[in-house]
C-alpha atoms as a PDB file:
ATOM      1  CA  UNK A   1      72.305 101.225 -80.263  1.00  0.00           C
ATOM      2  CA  UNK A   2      74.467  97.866 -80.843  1.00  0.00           C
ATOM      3  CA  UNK A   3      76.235  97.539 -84.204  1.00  0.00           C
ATOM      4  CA  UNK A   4      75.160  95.376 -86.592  1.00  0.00           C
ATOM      5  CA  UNK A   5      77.042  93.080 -88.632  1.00  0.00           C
ATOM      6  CA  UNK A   6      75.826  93.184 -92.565  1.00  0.00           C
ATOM      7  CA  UNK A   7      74.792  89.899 -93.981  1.00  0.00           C
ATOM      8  CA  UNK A   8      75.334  89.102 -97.704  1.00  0.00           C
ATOM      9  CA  UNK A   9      73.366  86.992-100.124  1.00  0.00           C
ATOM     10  CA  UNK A  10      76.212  84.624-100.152  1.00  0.00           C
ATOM     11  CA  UNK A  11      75.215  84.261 -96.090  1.00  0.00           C
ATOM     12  CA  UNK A  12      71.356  84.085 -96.799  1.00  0.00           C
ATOM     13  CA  UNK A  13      70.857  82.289 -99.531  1.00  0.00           C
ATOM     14  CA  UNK A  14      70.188  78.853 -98.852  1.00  0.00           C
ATOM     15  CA  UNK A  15      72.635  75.429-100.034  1.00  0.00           C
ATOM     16  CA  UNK A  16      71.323  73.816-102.887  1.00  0.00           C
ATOM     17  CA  UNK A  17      69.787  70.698-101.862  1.00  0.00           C
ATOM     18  CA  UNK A  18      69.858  67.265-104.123  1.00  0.00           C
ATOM     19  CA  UNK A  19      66.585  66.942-105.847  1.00  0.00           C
ATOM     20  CA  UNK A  20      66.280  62.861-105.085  1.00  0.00           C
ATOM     21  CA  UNK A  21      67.181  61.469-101.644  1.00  0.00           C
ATOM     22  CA  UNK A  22      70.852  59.773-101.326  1.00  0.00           C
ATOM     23  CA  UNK A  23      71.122  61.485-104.729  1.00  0.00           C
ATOM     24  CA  UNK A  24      74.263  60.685-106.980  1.00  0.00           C
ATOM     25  CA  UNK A  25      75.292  61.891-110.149  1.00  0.00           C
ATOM     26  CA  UNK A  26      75.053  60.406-113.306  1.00  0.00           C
ATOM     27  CA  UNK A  27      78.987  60.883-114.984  1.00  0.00           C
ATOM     28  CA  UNK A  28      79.119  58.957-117.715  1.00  0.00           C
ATOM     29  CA  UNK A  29      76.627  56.389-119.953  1.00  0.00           C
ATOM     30  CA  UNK A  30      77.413  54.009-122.997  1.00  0.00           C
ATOM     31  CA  UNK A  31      75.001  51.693-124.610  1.00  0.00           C
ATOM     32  CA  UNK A  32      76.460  48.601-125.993  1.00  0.00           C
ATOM     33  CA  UNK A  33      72.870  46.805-127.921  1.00  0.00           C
ATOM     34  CA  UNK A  34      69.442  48.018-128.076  1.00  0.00           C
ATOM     35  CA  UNK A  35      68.814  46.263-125.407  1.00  0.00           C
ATOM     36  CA  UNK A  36      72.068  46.731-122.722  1.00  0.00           C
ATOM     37  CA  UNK A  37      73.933  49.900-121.255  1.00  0.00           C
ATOM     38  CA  UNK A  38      76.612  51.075-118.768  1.00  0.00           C
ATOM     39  CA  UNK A  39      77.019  53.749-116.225  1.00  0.00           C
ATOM     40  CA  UNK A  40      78.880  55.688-113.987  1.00  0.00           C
ATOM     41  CA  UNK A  41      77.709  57.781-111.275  1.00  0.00           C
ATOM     42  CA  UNK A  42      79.455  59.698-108.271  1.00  0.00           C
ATOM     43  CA  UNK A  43      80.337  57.797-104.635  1.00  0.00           C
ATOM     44  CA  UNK A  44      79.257  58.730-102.036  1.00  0.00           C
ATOM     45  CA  UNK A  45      82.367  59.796 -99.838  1.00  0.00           C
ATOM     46  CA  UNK A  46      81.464  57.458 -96.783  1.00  0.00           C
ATOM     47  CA  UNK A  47      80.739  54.260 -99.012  1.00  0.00           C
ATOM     48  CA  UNK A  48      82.629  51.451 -98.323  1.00  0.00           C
ATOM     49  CA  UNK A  49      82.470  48.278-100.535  1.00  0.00           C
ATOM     50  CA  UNK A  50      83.667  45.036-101.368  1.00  0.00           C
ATOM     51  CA  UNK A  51      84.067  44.074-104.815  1.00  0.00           C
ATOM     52  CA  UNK A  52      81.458  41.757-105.987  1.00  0.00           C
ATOM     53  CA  UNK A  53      78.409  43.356-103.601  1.00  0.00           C
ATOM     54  CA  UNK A  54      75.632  45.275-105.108  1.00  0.00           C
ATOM     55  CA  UNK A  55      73.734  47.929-103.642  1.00  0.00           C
ATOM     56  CA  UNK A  56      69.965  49.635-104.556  1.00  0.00           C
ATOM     57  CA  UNK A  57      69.705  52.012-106.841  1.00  0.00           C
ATOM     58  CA  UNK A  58      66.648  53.691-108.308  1.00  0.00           C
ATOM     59  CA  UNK A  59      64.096  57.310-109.518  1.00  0.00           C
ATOM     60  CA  UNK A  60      61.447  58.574-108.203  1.00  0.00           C
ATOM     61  CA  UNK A  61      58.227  57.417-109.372  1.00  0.00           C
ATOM     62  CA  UNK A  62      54.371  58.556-108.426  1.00  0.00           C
ATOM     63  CA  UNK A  63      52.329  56.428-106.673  1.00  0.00           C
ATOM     64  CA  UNK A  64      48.897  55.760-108.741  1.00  0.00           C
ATOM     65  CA  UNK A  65      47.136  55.966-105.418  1.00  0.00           C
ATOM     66  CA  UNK A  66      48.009  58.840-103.310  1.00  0.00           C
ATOM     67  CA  UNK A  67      49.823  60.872-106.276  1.00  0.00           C
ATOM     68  CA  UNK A  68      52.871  61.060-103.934  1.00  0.00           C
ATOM     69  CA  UNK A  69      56.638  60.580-105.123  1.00  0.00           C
ATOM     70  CA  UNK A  70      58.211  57.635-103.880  1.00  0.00           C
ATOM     71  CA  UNK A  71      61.427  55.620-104.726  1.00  0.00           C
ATOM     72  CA  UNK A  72      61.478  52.736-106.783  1.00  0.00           C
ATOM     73  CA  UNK A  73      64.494  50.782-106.475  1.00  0.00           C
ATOM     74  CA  UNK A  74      65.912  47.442-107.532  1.00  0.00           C
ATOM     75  CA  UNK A  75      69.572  45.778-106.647  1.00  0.00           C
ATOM     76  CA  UNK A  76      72.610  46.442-108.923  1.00  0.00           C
ATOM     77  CA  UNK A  77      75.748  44.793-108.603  1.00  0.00           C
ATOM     78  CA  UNK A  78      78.506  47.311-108.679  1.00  0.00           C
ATOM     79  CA  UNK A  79      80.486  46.848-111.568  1.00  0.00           C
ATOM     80  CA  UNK A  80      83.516  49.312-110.403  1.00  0.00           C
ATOM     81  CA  UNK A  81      86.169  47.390-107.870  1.00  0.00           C
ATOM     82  CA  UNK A  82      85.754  48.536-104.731  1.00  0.00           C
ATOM     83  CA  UNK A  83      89.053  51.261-104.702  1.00  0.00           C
ATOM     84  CA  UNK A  84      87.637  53.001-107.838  1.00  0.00           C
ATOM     85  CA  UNK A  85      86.534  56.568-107.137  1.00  0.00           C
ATOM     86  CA  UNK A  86      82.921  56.449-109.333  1.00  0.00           C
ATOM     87  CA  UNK A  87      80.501  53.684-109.535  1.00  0.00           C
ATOM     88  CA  UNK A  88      79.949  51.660-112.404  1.00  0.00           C
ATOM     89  CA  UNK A  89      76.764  50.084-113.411  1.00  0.00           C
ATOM     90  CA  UNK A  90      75.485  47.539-115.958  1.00  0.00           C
ATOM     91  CA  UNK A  91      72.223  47.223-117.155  1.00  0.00           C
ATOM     92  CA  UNK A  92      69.711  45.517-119.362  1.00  0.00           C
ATOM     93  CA  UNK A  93      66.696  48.012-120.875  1.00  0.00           C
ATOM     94  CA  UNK A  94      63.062  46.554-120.355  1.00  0.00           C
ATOM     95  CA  UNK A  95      60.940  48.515-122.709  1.00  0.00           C
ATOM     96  CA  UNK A  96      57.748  47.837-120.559  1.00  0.00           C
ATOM     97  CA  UNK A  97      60.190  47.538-117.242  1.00  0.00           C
ATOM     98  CA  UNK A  98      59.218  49.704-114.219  1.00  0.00           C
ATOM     99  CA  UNK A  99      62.886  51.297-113.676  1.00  0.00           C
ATOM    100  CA  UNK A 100      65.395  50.197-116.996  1.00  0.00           C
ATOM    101  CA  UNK A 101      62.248  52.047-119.152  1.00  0.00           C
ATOM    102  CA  UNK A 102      63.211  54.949-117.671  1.00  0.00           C
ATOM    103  CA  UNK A 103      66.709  54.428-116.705  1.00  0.00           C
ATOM    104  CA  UNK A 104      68.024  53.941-120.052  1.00  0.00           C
ATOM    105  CA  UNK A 105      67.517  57.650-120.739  1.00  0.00           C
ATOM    106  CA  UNK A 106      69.607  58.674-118.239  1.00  0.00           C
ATOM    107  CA  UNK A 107      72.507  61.484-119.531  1.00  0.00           C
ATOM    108  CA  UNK A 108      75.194  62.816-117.992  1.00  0.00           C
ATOM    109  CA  UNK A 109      74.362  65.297-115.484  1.00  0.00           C
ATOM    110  CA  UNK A 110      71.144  63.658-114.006  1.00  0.00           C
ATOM    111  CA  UNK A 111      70.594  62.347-110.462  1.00  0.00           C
ATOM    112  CA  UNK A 112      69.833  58.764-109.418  1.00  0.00           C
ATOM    113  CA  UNK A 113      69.096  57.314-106.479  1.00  0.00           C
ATOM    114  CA  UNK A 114      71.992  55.267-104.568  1.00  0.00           C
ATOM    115  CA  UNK A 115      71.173  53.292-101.258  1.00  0.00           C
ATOM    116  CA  UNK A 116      74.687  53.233 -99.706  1.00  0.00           C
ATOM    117  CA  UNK A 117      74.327  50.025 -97.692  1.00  0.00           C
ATOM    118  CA  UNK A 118      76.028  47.695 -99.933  1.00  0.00           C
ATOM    119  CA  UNK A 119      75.666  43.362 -99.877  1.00  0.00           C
ATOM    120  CA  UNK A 120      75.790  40.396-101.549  1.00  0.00           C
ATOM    121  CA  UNK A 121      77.371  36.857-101.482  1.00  0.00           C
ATOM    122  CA  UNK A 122      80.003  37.504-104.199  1.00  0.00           C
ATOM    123  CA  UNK A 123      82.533  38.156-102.293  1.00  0.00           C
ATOM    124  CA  UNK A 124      86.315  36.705-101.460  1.00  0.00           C
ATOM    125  CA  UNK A 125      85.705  36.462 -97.392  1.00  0.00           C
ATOM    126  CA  UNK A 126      82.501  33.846 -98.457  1.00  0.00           C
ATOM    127  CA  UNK A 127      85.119  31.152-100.411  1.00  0.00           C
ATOM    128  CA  UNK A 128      87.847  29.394 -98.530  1.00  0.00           C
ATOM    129  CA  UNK A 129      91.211  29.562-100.258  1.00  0.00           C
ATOM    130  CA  UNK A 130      91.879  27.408-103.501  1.00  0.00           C
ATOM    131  CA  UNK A 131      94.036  27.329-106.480  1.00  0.00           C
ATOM    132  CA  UNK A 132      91.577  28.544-109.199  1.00  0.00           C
ATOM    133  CA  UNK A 133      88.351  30.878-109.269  1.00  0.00           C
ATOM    134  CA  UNK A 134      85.900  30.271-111.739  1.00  0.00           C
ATOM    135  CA  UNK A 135      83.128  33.189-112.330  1.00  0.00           C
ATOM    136  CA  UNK A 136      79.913  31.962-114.224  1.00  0.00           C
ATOM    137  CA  UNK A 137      77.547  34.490-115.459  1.00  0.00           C
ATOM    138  CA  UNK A 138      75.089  35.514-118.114  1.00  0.00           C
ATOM    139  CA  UNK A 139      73.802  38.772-119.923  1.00  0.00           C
ATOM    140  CA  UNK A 140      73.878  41.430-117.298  1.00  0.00           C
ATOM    141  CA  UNK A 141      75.595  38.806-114.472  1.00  0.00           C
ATOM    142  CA  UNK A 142      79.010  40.058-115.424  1.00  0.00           C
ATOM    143  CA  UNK A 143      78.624  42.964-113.582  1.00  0.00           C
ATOM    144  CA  UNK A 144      80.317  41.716-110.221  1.00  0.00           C
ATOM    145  CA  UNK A 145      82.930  39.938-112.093  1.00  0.00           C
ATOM    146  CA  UNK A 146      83.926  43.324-114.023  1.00  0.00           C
ATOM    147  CA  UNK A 147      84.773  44.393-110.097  1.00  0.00           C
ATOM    148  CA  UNK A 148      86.373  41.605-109.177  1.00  0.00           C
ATOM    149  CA  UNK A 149      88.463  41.322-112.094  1.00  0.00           C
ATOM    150  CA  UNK A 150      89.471  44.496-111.420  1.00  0.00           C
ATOM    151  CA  UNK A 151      89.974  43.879-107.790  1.00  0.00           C
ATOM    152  CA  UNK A 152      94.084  43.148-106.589  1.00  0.00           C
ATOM    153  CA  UNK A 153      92.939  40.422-104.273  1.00  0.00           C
ATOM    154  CA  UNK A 154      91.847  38.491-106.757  1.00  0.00           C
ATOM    155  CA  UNK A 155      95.303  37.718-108.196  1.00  0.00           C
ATOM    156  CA  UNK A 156      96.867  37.417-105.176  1.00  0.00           C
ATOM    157  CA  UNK A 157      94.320  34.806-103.791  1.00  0.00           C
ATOM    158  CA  UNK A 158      94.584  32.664-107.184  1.00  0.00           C
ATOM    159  CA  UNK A 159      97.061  31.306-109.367  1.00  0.00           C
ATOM    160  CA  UNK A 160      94.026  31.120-112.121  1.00  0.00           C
ATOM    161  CA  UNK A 161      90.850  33.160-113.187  1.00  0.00           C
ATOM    162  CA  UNK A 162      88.504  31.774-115.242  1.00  0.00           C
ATOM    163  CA  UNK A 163      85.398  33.252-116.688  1.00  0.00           C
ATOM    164  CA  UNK A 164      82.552  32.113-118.585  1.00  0.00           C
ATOM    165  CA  UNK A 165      80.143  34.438-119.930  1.00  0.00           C
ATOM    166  CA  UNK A 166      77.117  33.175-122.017  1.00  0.00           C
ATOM    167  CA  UNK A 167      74.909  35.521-123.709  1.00  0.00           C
ATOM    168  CA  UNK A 168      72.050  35.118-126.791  1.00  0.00           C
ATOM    169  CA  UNK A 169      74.230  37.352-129.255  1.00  0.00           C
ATOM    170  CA  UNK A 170      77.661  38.375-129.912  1.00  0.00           C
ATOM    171  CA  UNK A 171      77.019  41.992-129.842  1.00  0.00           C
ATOM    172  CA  UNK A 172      75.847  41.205-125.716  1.00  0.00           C
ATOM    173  CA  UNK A 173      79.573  40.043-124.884  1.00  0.00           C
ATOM    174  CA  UNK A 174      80.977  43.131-126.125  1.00  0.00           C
ATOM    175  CA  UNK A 175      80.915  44.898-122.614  1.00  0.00           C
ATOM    176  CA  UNK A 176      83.073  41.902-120.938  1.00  0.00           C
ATOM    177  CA  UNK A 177      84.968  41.133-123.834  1.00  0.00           C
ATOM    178  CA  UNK A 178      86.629  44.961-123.857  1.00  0.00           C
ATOM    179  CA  UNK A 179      86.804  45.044-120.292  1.00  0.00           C
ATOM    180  CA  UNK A 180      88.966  41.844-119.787  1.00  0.00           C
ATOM    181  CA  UNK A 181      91.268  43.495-122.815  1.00  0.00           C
ATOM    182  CA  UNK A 182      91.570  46.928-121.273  1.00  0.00           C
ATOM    183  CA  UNK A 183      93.345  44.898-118.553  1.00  0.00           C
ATOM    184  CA  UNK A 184      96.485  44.080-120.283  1.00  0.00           C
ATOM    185  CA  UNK A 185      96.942  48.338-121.189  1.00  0.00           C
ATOM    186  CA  UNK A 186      95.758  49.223-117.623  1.00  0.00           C
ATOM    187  CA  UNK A 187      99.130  50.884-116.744  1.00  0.00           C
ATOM    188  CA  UNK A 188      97.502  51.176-112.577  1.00  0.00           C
ATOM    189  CA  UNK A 189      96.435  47.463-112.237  1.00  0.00           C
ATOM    190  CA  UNK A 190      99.565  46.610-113.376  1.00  0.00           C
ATOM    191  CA  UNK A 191     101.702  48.409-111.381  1.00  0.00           C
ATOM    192  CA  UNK A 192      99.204  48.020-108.718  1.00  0.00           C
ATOM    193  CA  UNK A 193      99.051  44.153-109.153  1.00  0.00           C
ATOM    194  CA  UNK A 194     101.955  43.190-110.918  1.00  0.00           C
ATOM    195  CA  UNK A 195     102.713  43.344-114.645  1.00  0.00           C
ATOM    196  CA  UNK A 196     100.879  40.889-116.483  1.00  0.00           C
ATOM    197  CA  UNK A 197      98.768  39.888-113.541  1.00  0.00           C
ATOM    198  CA  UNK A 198      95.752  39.701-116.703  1.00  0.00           C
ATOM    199  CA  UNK A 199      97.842  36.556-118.116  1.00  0.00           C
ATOM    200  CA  UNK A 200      96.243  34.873-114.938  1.00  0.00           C
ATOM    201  CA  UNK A 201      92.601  35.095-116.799  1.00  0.00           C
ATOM    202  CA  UNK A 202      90.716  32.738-119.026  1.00  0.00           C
ATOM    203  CA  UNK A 203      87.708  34.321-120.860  1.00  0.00           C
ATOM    204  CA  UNK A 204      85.157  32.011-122.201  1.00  0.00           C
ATOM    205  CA  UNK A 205      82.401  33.343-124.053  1.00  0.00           C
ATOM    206  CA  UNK A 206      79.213  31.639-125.735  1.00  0.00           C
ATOM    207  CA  UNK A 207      76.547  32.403-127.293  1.00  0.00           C
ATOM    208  CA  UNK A 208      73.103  30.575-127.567  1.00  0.00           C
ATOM    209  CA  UNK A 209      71.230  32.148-130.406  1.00  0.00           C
ATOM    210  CA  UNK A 210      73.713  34.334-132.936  1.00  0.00           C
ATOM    211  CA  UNK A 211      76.874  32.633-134.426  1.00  0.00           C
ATOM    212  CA  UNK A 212      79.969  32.466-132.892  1.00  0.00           C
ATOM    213  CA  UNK A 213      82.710  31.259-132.626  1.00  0.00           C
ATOM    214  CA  UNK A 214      81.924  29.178-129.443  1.00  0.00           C
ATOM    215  CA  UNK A 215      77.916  28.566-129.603  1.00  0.00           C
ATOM    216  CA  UNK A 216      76.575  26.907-126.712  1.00  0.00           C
ATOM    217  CA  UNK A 217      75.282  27.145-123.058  1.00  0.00           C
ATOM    218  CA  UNK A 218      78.141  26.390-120.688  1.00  0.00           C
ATOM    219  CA  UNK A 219      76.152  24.038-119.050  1.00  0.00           C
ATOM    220  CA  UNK A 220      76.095  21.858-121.686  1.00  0.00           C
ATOM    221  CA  UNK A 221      79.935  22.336-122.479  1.00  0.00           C
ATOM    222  CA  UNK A 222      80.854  21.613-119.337  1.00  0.00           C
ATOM    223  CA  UNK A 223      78.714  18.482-118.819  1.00  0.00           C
ATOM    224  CA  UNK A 224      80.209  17.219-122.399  1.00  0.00           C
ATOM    225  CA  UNK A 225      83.690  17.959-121.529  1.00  0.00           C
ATOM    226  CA  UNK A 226      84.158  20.132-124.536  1.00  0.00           C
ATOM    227  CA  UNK A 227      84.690  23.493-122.257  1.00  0.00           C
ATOM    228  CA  UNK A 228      87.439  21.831-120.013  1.00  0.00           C
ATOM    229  CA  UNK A 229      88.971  20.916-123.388  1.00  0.00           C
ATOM    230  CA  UNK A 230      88.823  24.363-124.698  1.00  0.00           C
ATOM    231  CA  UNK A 231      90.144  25.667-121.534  1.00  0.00           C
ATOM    232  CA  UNK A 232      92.806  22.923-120.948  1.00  0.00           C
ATOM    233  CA  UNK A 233      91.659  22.014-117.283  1.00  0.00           C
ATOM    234  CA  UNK A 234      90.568  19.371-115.267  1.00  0.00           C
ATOM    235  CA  UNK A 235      86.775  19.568-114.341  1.00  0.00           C
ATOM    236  CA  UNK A 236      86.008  21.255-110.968  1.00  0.00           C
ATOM    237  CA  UNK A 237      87.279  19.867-107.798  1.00  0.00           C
ATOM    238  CA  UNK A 238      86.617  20.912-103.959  1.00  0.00           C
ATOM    239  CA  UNK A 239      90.446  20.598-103.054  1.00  0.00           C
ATOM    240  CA  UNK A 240      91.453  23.808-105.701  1.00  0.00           C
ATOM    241  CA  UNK A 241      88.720  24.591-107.858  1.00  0.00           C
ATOM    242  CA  UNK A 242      85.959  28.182-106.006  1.00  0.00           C
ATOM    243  CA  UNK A 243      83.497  29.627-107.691  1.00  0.00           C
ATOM    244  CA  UNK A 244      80.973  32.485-108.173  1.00  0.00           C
ATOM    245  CA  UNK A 245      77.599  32.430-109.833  1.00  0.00           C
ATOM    246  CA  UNK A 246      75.553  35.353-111.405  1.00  0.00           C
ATOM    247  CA  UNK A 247      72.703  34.562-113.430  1.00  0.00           C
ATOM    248  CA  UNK A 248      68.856  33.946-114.607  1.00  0.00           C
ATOM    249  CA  UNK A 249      67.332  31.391-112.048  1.00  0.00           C
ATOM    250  CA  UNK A 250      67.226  28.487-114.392  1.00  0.00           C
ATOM    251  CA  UNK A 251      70.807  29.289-114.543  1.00  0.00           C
ATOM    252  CA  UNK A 252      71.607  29.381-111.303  1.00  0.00           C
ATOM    253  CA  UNK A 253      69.738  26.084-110.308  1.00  0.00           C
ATOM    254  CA  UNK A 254      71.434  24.023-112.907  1.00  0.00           C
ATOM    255  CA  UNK A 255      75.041  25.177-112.157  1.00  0.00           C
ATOM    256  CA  UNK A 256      74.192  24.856-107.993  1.00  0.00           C
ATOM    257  CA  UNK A 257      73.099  21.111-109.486  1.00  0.00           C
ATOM    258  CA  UNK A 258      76.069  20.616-111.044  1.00  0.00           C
ATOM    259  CA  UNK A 259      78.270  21.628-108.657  1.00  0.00           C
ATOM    260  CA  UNK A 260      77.287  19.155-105.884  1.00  0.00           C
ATOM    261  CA  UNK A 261      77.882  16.294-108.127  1.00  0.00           C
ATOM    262  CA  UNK A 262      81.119  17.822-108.769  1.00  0.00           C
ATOM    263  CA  UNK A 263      81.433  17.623-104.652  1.00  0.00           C
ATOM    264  CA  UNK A 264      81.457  21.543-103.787  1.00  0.00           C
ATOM    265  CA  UNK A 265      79.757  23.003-101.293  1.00  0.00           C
ATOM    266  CA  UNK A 266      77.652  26.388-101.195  1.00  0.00           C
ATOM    267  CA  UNK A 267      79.084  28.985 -99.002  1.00  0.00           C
ATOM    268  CA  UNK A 268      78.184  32.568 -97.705  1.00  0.00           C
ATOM    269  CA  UNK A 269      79.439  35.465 -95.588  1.00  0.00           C
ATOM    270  CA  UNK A 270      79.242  33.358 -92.587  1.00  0.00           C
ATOM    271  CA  UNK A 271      80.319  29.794 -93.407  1.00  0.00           C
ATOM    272  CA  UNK A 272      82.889  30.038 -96.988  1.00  0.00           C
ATOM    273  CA  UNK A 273      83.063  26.830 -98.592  1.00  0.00           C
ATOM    274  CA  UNK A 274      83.441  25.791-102.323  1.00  0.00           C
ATOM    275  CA  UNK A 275      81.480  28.781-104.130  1.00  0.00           C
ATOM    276  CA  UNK A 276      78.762  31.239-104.007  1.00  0.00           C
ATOM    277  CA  UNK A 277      75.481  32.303-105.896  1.00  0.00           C
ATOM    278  CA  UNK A 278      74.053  35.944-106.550  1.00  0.00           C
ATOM    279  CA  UNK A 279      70.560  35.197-105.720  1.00  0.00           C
ATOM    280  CA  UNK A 280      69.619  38.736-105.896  1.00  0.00           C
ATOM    281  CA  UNK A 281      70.205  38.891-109.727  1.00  0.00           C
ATOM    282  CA  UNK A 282      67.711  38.224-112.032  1.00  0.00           C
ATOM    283  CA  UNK A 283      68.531  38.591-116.156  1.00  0.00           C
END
């Protein structure tokens, strides 16, 4: 009679398996308004990312028909630069909307789903080198530009960052307006970067609807002059001037309008030019 080795329960019983597939975990939420709210959730360890891409993220929902589970996903920009060890999300909350109705209620300690094959236009390889970045978004756009504002290349690719960020109320800027301050007591970035590498950045808010004190749609500031004033710059110009777009499609249009007359040129992963558009976001 051979001996036989004892097994354990610790050998038996089986690993605990995710409940969602590519399942990550929800660390961390904050709601800024009623109606928009951050996140952070775990990386996967083989995800690789540039700042400024987005990736799909989602639940499980039951299909009406066949009563089977099935993912329903929709693209988020990641928020987090691209060394940071979490993921950060930003998102608006749809009361009647397929996913943000039930991702708002997400807490701490609950499982999302996380497609990691990350892409998007946003990125530094799809601009050819200039002088001064410009980053145009609205509402929930920002999201990229909290990466890339965040991200060291950035600062070494640009003697100037300027953002615009145009929202219906004040309360909706809060998110980008706390970010872009954290930057100056962020003792990593600036060690990382070089100190004071945040006196590089020009924040430009607006608002459309609430007061403030700059009321407007930037479109309309910049086509009156009144935002290059503000700033103190010269309007946009293909020899230094790049530029990113992420916002609603109207948005998006006008600005793409705007910049031809101003000469640039649309670019992408495979041919950079003047700047890029986020046509996977929609507000």
């Amino acid at each position: 009679m051979n001996e036989m080795t004892a097994v354990t329960d610790a050998q038996t019983a089986p690993k605990p398996v995710k409940a969602l597939p590519d399942a990550q975990t929800v660390t961390s939420v904050k709601h800024w308004t009623d109606r928009l709210f951050s996140f952070r959730v775990t990386r996967p360890a083989s995800l690789r990312f540039r700042s400024g891409e987005f990736v799909m993220i989602g639940l499980m929902q039951t299909d009406e028909k066949t009563g089977r589970e099935k993912p329903l996903l929709r693209a988020y920009s990641i928020a987090s630069p691209s060394w940071d060890e979490e993921l950060e999300f930003y998102s608006i909350k749809v009361q009647d909307g397929p996913l943000t109705s039930r991702l708002q209620h997400i807490e701490v300690g609950d499982e999302i789903i996380l497609r990691p094959k990350p892409v998007g236009t946003l990125v530094h390889d799809a601009l050819l080198p200039g002088k001064r970045l410009w980053f145009f978004a609205t509402g929930t756009g920002f999201a990229p530009f909290a990466s890339l504002l965040r991200e060291p290349q950035t600062y070494e690719d640009y003697d100037e960052v300027i953002i615009t960020h145009t929202c219906r109320e004040a309360g909706e800027l809060t998110y980008g307006r706390e970010l872009i301050e954290g930057l100056k007591d962020d003792e990593l970035l600036n060690e990382v970067i070089g100190e004071g590498f945040w006196k590089k950045i020009k924040y430009y808010p607006t608002t459309t609807r609430e007061e403030s004190d700059k009321m407007g749609r930037i479109t309309d500031l910049m086509r009156s002059g009144e935002a290059f004033a503000d700033l103190g710059v010269e309007p946009l110009n293909p020899d230094t001037d790049r530029a990113m777009i992420c916002g609603n499609l109207a948005f998006n249009l006008e600005l793409k309008e705007m910049f031809e007359e101003y000469g640039l040129e649309e670019g992408a992963n495979s041919k950079p030019q003047h700047y890029v558009v986020e046509k996977a976001f929609l507000d």
